[in-house]
N, C-alpha and C. Protein backbone atom coordinates (compact mmCIF):
# COMPACT_ATOMS: atom_id res chain seq x y z
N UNK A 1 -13.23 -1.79 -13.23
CA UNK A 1 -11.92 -2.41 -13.19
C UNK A 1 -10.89 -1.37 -12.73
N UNK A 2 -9.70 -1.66 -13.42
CA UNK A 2 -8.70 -0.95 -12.63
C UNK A 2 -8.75 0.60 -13.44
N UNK A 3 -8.25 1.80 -12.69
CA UNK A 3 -8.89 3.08 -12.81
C UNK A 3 -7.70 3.68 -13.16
N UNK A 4 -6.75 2.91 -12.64
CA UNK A 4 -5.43 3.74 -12.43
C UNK A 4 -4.70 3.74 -11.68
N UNK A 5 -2.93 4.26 -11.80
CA UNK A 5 -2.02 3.95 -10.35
C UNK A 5 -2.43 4.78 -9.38
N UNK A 6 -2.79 4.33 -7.93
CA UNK A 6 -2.71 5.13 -7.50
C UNK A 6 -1.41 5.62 -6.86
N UNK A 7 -0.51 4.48 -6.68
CA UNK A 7 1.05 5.33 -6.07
C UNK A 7 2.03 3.71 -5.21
N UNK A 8 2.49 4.10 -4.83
CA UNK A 8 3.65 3.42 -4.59
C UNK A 8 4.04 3.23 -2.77
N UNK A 9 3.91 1.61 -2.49
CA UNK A 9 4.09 2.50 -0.54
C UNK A 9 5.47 1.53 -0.78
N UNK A 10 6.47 2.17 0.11
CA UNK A 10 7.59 2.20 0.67
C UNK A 10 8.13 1.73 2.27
N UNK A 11 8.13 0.33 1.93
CA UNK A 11 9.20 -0.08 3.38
C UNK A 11 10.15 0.52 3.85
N UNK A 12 9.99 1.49 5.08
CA UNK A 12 11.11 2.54 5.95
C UNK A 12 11.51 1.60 7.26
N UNK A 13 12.70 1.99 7.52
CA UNK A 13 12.74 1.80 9.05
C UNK A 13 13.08 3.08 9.85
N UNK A 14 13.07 4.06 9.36
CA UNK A 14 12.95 5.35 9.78
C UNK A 14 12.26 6.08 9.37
N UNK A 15 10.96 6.14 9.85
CA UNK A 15 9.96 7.12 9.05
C UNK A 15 10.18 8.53 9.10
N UNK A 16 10.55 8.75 10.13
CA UNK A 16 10.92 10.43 10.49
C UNK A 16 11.83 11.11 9.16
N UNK A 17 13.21 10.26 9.62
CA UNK A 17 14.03 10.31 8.28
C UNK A 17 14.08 10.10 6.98
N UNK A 18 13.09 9.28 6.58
CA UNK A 18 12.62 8.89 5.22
C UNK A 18 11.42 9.57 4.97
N UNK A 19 10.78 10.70 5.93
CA UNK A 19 9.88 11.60 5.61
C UNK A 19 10.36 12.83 5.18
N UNK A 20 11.70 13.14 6.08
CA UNK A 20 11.89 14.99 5.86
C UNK A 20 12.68 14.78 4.36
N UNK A 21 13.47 13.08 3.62
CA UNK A 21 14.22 13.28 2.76
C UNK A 21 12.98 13.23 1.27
N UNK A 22 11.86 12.39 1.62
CA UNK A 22 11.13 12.51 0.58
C UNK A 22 10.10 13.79 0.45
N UNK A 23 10.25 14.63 1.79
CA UNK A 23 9.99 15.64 1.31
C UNK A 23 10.86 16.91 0.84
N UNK A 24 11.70 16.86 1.16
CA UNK A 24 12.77 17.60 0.25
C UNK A 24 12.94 17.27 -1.02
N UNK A 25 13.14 16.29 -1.27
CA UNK A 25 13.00 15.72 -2.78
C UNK A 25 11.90 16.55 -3.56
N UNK A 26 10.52 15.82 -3.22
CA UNK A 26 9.68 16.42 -4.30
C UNK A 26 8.86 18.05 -3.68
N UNK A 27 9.21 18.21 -2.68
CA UNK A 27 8.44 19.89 -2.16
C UNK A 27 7.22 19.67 -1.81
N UNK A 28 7.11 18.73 -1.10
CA UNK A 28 5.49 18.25 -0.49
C UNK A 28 5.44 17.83 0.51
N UNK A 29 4.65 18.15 1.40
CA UNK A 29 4.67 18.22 2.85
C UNK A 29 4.24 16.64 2.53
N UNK A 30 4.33 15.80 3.83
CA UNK A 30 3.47 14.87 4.06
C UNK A 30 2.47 14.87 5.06
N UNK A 31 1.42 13.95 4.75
CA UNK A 31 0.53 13.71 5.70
C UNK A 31 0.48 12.46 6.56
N UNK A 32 0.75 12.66 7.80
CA UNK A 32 1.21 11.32 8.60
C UNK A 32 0.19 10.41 8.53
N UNK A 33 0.57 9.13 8.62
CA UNK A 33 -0.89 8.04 8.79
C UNK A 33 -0.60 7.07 10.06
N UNK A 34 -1.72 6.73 10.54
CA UNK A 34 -1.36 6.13 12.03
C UNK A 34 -2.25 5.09 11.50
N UNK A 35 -2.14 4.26 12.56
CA UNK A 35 -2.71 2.39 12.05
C UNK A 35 -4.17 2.75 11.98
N UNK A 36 -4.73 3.68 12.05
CA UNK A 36 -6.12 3.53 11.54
C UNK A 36 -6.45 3.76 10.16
N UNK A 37 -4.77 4.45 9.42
CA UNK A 37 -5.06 4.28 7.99
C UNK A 37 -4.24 3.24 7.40
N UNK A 38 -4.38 1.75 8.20
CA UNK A 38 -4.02 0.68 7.51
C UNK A 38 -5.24 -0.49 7.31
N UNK A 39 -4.76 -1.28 6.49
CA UNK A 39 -5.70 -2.65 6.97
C UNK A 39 -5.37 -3.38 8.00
N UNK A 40 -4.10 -3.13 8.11
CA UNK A 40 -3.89 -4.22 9.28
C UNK A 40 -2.67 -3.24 10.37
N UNK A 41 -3.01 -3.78 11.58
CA UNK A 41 -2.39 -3.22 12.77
C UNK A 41 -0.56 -3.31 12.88
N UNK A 42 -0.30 -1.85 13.37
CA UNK A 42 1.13 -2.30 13.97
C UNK A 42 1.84 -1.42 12.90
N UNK A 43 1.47 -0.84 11.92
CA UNK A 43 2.11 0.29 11.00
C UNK A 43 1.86 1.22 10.96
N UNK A 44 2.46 2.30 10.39
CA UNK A 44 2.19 3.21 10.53
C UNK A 44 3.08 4.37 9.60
N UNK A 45 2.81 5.47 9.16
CA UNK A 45 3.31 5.84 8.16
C UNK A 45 3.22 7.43 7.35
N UNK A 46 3.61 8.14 6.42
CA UNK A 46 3.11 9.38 6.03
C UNK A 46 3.18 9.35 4.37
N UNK A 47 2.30 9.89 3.78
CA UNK A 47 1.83 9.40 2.55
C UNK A 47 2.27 11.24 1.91
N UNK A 48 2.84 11.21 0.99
CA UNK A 48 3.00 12.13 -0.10
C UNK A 48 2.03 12.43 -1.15
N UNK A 49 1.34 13.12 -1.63
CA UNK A 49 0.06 13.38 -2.92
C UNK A 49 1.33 14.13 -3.96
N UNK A 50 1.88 13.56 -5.11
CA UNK A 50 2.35 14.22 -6.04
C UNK A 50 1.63 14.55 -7.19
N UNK A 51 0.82 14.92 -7.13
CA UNK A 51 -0.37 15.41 -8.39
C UNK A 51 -1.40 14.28 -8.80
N UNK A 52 -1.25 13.42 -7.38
CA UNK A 52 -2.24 12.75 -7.60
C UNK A 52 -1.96 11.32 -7.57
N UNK A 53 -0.58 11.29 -7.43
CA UNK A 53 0.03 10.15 -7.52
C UNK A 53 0.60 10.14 -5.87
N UNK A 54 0.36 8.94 -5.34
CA UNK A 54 0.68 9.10 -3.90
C UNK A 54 1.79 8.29 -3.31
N UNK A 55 2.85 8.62 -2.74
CA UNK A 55 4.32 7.71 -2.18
C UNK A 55 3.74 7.75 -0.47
N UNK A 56 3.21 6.33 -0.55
CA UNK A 56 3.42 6.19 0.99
C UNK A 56 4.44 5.70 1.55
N UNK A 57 4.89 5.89 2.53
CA UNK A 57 6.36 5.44 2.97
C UNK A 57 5.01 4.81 4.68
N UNK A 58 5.85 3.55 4.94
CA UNK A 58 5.40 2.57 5.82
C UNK A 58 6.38 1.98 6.61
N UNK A 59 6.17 2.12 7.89
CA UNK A 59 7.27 1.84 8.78
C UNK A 59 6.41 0.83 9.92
N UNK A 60 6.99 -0.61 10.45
CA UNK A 60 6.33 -1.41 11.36
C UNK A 60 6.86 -0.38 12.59
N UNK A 61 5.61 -0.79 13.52
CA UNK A 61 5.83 -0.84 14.82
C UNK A 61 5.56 -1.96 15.81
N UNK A 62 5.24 -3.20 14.94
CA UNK A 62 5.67 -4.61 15.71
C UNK A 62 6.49 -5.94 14.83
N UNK A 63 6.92 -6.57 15.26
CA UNK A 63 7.46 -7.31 14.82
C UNK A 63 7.22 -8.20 13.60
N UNK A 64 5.62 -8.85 13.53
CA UNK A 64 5.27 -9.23 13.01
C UNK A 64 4.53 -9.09 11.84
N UNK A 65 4.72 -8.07 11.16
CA UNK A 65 3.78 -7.56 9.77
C UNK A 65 4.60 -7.83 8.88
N UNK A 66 3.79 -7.43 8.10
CA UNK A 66 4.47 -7.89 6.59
C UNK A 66 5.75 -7.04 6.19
N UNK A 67 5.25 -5.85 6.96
CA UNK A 67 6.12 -4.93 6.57
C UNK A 67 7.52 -5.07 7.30
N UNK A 68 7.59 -5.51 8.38
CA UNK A 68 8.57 -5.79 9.20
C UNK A 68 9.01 -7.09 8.69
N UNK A 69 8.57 -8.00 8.16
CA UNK A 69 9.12 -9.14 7.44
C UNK A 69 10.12 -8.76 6.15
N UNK A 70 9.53 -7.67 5.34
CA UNK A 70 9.86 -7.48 4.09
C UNK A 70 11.56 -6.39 4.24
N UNK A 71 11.32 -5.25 5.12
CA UNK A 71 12.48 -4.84 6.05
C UNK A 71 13.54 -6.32 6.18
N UNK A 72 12.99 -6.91 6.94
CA UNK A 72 14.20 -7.70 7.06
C UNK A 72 14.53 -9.24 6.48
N UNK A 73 14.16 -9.25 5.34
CA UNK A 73 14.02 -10.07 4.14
C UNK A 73 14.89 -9.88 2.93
N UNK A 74 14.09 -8.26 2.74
CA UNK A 74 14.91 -7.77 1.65
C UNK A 74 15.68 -6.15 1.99
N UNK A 75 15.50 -5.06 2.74
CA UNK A 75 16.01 -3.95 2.82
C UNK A 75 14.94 -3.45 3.06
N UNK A 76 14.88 -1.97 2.94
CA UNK A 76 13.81 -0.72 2.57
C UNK A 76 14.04 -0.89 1.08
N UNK A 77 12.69 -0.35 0.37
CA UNK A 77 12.34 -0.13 -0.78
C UNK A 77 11.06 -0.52 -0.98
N UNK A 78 10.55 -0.53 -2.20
CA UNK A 78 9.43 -0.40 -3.10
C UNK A 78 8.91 -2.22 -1.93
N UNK A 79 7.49 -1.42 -1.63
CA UNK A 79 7.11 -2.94 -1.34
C UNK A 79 5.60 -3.10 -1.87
N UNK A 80 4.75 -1.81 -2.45
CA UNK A 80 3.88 -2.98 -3.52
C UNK A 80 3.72 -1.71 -4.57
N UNK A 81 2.94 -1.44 -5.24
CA UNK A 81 2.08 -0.54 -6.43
C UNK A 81 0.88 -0.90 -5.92
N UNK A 82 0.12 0.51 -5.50
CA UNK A 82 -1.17 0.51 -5.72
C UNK A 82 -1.68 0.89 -6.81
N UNK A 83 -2.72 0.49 -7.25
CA UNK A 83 -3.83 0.62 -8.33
C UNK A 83 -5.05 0.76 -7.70
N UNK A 84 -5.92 1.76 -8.32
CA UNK A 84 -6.80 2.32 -7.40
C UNK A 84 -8.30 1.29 -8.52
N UNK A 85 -8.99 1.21 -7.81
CA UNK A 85 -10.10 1.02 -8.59
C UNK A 85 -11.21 1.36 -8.18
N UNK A 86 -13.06 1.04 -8.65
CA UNK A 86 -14.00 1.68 -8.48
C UNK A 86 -15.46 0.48 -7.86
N UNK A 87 -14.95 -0.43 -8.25
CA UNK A 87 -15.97 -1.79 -7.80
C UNK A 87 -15.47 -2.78 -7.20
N UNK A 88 -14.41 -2.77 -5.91
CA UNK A 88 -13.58 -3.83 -5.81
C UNK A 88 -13.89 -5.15 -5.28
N UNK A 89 -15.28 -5.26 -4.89
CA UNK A 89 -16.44 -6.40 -5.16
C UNK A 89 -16.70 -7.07 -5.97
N UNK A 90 -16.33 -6.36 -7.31
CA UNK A 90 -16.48 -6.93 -8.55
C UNK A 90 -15.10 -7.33 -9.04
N UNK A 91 -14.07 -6.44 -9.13
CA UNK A 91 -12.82 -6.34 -9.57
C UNK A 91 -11.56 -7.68 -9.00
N UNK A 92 -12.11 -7.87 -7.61
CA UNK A 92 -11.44 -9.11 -7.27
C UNK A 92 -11.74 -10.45 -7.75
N UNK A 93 -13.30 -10.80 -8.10
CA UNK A 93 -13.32 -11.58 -8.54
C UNK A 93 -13.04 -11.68 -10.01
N UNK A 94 -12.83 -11.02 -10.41
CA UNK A 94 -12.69 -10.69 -12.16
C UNK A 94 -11.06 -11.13 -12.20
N UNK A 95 -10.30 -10.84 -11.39
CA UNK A 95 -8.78 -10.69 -11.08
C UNK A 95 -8.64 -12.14 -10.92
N UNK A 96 -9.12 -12.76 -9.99
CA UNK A 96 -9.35 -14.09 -9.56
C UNK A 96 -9.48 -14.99 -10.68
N UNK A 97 -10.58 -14.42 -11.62
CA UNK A 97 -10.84 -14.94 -12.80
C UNK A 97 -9.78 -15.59 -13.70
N UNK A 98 -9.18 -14.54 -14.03
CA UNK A 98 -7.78 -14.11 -14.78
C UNK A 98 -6.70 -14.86 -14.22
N UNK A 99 -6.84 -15.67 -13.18
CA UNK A 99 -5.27 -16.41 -12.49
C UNK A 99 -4.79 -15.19 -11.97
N UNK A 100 -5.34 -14.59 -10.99
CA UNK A 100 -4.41 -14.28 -10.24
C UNK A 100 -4.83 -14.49 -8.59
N UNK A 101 -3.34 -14.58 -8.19
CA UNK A 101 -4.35 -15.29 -7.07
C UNK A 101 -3.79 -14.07 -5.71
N UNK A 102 -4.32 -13.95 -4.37
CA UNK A 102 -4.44 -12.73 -3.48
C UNK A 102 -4.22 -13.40 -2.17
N UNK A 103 -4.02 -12.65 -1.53
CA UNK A 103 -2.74 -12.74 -0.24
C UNK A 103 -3.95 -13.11 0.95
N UNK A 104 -5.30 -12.54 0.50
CA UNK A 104 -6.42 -12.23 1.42
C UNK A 104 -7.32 -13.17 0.78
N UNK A 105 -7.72 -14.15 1.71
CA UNK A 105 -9.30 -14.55 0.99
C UNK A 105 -10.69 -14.02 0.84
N UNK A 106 -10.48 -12.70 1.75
CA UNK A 106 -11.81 -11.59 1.33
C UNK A 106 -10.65 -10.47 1.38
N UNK A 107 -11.93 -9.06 1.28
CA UNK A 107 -11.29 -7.96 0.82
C UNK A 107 -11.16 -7.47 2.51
N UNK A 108 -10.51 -6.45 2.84
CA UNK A 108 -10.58 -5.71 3.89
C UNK A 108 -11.16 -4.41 4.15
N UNK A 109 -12.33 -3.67 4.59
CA UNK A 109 -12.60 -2.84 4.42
C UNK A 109 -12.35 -1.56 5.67
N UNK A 110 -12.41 -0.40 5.72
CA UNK A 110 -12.26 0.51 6.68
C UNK A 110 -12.33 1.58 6.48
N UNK A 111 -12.03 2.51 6.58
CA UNK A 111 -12.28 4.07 7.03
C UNK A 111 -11.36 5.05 6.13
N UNK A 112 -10.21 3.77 5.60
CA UNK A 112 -9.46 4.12 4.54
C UNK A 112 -10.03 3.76 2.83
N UNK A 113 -11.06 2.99 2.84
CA UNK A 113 -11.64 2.20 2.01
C UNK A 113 -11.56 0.90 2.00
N UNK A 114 -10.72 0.02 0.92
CA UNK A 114 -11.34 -1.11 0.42
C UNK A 114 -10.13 -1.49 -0.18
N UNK A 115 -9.21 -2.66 0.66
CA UNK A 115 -7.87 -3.18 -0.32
C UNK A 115 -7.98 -4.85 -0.06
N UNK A 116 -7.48 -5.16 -1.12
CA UNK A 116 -6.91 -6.55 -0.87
C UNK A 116 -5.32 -6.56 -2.21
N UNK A 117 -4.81 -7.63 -2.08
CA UNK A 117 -3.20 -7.71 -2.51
C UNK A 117 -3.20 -8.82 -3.66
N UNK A 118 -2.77 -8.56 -4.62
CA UNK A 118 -2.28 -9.96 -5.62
C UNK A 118 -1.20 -10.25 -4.90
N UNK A 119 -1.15 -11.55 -4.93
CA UNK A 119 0.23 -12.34 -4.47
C UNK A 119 1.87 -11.53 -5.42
N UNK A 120 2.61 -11.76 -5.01
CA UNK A 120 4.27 -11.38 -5.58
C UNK A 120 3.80 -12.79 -6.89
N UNK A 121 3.95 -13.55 -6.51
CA UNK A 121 4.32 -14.87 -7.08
C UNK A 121 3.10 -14.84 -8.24
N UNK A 122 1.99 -14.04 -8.24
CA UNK A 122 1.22 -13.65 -9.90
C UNK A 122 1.49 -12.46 -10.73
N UNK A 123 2.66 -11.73 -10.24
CA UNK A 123 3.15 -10.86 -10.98
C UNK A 123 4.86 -10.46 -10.94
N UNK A 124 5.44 -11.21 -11.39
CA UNK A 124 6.76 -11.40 -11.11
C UNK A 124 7.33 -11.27 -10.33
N UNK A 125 7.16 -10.99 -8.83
CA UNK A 125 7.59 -11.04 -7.44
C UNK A 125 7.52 -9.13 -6.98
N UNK A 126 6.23 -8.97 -7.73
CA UNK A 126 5.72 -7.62 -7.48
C UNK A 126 4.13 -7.63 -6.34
N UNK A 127 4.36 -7.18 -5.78
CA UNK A 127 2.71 -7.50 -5.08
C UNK A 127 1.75 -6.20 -5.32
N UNK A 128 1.08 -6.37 -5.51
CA UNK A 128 -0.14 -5.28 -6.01
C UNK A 128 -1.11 -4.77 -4.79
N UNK A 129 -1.22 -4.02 -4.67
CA UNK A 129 -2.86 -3.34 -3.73
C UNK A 129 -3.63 -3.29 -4.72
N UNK A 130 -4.93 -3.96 -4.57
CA UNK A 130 -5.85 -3.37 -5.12
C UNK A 130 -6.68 -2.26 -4.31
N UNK A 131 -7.02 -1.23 -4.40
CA UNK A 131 -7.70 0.00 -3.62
C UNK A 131 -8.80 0.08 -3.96
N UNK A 132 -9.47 0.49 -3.38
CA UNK A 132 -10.86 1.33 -3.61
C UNK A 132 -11.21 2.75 -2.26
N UNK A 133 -10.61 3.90 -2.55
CA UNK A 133 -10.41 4.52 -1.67
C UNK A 133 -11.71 4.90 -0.71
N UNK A 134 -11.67 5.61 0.40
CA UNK A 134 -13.05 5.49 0.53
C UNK A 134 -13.52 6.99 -0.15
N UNK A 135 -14.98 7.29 -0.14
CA UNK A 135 -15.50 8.27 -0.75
C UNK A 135 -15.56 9.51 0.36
N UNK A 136 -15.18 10.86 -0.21
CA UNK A 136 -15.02 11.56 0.75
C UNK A 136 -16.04 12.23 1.14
């Protein structure tokens, strides 16, 4: 089941700028991510490790993602909590179990690992990642 937070990703519309300020903030370089460390195409982004706890900041580069929806819906800010887990084969349907219901009707897998999303609307208008990172 669930293992733990893994961190927090962040709707930018300036990644550059919302990189050098969150790294001044906490004294941690970032590590850039390009759409091969997404599930889905057209984002792109640089992820912070704060002791383990990770702030990805996520910026669209097409029109149509979620992320570019949520930009111009609601602002920049907090757009889900990840939670990392260890069986997410098992863990979705267990979740499923429980009433909650997911954005994805399967999981997505890749090179980054293994996510799928609780809906906003099963956790007070919070949306969840579920993770399963991949193994290094």
């Amino acid at each position: 089941m669930i293992t733990g937070i893994y961190g927090m990703n962040i709707a930018v519309k300036d990644l550059a700028a919302a990189t050098k300020t969150y790294e001044g903030l906490f004294g941690v370089k970032a590590t850039p991510l390009g759409e091969g460390d997404f599930a889905f195409p057209g984002l792109i982004g640089a992820t912070l490790d704060i002791k383990g706890f990770h702030i990805n900041l996520i910026a669209s580069t097409q029109p149509n993602t979620s992320v570019a929806g949520f930009l111009e819906r609601k602002g920049e800010g907090v757009f889900l909590l990840s939670v990392a887990v260890d069986a997410i084969d098992q863990d979705v349907p267990a979740l499923k179990a429980k009433g909650m219901q997911f954005v994805l009707p399967e999981t997505v897998a890749g090179d980054f690992g293994a996510v799928n999303f609780i809906h906003p609307k099963s956790l007070n208008g919070v949306q969840v990642e579920i993770f399963q990172p991949a193994k290094d």
